[in-house]
N, C-alpha and C. Protein backbone atom coordinates (compact mmCIF):
# COMPACT_ATOMS: atom_id res chain seq x y z
N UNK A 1 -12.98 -7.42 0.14
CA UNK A 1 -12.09 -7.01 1.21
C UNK A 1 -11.32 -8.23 1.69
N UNK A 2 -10.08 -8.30 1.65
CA UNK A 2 -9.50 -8.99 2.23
C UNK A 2 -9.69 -9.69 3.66
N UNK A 3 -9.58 -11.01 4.08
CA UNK A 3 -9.20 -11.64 5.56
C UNK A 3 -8.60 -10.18 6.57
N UNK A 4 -9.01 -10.48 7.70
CA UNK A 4 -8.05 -10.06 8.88
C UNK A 4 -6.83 -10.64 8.85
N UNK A 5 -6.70 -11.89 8.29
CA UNK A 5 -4.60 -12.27 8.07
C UNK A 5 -4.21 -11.61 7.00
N UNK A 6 -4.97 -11.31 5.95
CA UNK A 6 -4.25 -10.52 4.53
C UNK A 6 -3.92 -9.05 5.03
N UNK A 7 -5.09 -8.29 5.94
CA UNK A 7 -4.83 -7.18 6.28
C UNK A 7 -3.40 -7.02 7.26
N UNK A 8 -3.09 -7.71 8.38
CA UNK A 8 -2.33 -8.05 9.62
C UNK A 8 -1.12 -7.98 8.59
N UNK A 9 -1.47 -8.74 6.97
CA UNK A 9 -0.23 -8.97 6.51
C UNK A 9 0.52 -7.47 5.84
N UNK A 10 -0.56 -6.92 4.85
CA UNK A 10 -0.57 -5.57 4.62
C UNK A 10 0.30 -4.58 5.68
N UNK A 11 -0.24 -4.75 6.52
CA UNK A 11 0.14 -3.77 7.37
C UNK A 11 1.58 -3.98 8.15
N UNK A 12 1.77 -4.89 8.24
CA UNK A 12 3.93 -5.76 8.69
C UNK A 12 3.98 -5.22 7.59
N UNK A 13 3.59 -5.61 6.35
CA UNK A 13 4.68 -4.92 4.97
C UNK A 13 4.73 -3.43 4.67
N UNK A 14 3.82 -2.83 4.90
CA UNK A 14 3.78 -1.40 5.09
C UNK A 14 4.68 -0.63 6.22
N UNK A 15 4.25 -1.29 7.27
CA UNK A 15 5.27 -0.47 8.16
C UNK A 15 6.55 -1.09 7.75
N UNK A 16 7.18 -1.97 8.02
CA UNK A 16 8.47 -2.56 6.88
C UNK A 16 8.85 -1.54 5.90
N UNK A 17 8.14 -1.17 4.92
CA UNK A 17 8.37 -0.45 4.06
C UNK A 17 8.68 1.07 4.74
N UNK A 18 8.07 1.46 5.62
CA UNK A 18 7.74 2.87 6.20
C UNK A 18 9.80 3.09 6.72
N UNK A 19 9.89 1.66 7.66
CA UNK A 19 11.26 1.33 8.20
C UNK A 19 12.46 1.73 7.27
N UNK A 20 12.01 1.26 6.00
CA UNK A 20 13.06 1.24 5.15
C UNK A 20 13.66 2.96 4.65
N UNK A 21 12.55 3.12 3.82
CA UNK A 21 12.13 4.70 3.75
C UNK A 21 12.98 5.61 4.51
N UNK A 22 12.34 5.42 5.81
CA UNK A 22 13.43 6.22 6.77
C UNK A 22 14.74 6.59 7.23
N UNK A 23 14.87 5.11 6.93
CA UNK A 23 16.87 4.86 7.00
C UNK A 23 16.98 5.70 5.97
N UNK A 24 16.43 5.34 4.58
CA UNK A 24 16.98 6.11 3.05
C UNK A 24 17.00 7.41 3.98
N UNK A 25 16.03 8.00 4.06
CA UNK A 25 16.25 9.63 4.83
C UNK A 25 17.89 9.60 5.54
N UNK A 26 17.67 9.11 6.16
CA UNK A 26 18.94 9.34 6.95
C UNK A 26 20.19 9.17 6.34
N UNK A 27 20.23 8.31 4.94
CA UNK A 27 21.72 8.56 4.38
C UNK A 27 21.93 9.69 3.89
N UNK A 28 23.10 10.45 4.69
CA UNK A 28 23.28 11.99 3.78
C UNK A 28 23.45 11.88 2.55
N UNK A 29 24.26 11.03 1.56
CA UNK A 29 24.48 11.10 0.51
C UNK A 29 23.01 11.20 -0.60
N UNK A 30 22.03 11.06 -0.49
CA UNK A 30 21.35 11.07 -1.33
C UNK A 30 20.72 12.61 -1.63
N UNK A 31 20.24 12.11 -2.74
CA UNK A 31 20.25 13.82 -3.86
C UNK A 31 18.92 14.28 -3.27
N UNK A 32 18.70 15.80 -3.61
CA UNK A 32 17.83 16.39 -2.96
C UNK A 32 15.84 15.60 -3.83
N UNK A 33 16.86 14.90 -4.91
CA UNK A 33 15.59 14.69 -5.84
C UNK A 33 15.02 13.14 -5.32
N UNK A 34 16.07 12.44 -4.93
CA UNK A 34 15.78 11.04 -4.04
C UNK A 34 14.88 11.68 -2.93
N UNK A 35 15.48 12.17 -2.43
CA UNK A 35 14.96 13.09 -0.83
C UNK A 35 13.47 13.33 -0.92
N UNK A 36 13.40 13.74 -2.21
CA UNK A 36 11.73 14.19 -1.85
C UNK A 36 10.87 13.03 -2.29
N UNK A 37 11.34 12.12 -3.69
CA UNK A 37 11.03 10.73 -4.02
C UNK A 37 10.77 9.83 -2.78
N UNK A 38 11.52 9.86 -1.60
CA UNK A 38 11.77 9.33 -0.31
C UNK A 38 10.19 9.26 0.36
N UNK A 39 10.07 10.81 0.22
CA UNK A 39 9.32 11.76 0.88
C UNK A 39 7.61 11.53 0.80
N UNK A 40 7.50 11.61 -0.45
CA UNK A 40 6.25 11.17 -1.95
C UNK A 40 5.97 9.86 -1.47
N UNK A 41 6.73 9.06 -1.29
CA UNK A 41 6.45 7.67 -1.03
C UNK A 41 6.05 6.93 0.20
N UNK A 42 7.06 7.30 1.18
CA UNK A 42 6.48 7.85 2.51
C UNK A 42 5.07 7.97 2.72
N UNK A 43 4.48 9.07 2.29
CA UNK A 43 2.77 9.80 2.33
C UNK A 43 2.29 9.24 1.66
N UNK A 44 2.68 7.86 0.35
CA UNK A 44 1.79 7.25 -0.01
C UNK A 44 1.34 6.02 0.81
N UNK A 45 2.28 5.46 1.22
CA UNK A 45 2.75 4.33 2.03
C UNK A 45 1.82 4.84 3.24
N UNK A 46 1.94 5.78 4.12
CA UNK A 46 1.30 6.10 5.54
C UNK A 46 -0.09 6.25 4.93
N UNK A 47 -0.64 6.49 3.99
CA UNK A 47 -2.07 6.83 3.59
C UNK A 47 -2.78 5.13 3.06
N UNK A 48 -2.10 4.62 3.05
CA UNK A 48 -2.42 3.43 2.97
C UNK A 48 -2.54 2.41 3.84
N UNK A 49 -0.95 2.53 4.76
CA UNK A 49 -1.30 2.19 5.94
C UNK A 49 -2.35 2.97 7.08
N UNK A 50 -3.12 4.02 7.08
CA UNK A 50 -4.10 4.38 7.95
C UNK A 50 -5.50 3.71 7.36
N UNK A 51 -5.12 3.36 5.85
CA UNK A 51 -6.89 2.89 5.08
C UNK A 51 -6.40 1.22 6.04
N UNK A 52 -5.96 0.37 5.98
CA UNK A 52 -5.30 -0.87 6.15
C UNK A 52 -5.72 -1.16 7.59
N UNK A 53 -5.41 -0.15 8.62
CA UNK A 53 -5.37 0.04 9.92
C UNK A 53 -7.28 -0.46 10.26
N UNK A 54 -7.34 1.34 9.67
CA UNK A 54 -9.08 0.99 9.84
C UNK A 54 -9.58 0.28 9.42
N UNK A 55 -9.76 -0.59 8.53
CA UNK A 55 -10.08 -1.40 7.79
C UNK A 55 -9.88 -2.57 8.79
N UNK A 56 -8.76 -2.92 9.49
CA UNK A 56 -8.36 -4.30 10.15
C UNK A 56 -9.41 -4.04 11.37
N UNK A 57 -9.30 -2.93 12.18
CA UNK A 57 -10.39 -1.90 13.04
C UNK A 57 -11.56 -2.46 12.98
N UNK A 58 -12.81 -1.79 11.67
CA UNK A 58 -13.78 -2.48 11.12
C UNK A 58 -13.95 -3.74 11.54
N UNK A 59 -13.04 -4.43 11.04
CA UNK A 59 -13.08 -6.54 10.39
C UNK A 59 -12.83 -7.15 11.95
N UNK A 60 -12.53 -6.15 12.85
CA UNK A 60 -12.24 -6.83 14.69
C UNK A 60 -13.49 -6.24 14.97
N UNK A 61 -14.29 -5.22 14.34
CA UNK A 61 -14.95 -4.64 15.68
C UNK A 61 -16.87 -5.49 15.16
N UNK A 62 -16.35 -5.95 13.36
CA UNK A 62 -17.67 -6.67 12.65
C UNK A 62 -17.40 -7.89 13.65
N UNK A 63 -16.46 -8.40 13.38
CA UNK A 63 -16.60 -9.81 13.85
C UNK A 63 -16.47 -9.96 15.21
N UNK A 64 -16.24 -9.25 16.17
CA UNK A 64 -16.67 -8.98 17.57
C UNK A 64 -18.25 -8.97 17.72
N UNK A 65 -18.82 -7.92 16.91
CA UNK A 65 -20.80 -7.71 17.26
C UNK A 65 -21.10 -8.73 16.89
N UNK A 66 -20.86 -9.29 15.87
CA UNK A 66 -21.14 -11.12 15.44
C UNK A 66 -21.14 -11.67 16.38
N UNK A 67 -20.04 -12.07 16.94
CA UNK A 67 -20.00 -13.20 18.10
C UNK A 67 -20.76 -12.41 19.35
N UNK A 68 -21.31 -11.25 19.79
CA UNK A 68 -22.08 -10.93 20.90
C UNK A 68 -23.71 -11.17 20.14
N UNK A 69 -23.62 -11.26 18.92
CA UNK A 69 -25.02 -11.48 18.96
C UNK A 69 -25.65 -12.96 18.98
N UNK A 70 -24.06 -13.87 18.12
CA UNK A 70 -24.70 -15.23 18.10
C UNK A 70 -24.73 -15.33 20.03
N UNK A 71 -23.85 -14.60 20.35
CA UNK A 71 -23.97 -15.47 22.10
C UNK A 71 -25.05 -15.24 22.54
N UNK A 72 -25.74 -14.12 22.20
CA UNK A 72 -26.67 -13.28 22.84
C UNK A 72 -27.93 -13.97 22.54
N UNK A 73 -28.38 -14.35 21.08
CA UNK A 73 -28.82 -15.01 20.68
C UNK A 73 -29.17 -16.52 20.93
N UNK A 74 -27.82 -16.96 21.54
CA UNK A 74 -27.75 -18.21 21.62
C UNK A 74 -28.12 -18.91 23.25
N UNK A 75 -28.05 -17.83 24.05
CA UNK A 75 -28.48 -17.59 25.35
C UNK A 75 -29.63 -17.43 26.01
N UNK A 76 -30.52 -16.18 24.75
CA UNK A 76 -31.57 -16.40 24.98
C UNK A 76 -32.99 -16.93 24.06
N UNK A 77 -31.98 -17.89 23.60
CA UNK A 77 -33.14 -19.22 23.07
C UNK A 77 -33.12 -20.56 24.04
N UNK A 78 -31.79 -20.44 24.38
CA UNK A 78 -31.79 -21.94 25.87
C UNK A 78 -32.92 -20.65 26.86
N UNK A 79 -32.33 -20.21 27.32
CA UNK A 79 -33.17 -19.36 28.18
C UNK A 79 -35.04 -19.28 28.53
N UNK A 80 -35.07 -19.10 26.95
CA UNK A 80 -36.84 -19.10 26.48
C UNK A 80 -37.39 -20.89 27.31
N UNK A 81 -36.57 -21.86 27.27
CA UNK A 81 -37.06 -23.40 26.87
C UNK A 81 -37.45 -23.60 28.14
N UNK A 82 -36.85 -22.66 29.36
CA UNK A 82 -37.28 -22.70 30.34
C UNK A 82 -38.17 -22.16 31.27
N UNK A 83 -38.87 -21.20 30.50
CA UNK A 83 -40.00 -20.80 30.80
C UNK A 83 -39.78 -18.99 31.79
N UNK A 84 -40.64 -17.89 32.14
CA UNK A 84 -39.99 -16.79 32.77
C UNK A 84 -40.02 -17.21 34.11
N UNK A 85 -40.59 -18.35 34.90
CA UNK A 85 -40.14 -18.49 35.99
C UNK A 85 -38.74 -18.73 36.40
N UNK A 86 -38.24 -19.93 35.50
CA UNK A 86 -36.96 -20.43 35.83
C UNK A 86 -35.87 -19.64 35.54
N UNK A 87 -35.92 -18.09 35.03
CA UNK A 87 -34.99 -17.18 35.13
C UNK A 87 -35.29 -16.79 36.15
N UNK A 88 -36.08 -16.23 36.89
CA UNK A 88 -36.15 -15.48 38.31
C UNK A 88 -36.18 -15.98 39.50
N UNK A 89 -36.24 -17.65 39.41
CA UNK A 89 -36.28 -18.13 40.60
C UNK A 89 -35.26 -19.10 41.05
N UNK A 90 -34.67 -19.18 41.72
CA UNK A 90 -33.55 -19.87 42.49
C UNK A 90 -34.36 -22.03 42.14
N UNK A 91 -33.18 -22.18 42.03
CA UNK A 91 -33.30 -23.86 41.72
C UNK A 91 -33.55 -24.44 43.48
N UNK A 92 -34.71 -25.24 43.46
CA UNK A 92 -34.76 -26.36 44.35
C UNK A 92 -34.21 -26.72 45.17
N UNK A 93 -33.71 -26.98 46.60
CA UNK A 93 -32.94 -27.32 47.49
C UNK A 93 -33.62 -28.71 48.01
N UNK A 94 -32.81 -29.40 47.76
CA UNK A 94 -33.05 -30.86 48.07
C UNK A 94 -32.28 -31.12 49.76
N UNK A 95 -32.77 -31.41 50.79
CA UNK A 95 -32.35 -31.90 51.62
C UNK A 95 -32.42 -33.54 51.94
C-alpha cells in the first residue's frame, strides 16, 4: 500500500481527472459515442477515487491509534516509576 503522500497524490490526480471529464461533458460538439466513453470513464475514475479516499481514511485513522498508544504507553510507564501513591497524591508544599 502506498504512503499517505502517494495516496494525497492519487487522489489531486483523480479528482483532476474527474475536472477534466466534465468539461468534455459539457462540449456540445462531441458524439453521442465520446459521450458515453466520457461517461465509462468517469465511473471508473470515481470508483477509484472512493477505494483511494478510504484507503487515505484507514492510513490517518492506523497511524492516529499508533500514536495514542505509543502516548498511552509511554505515559504509563513514566507513571509506573513512581509508584500508586504519587498518582493520587498532591506533591509536597514547601514553606
Amino acid at each position: 500500500m502506498p504512503g499517505i503522500d502517494g495516496l494525497d497524490h492519487d487522489i489531486a490526480g483523480l479528482q483532476r481527472l474527474l475536472t477534466v471529464v466534465w468539461k468534455d461533458l459539457a462540449n456540445p460538439s462531441i458524439t453521442r459515442f465520446e459521450r458515453r466513453e466520457a461517461i465509462n470513464q468517469m465511473k471508473l475514475c470515481s470508483a477509484q477515487l472512493r477505494r483511494a479516499l478510504d484507503a487515505a481514511e484507514a492510513e490517518r485513522i492506523r497511524k492516529r491509534e499508533a500514536r495514542k498508544q505509543l502516548e498511552g504507553t509511554t505515559f504509563a510507564a513514566s507513571a509506573s516509576n513512581y509508584g500508586p501513591r504519587a498518582r493520587t497524591q498532591a506533591p509536597p508544599v514547601h514553606l
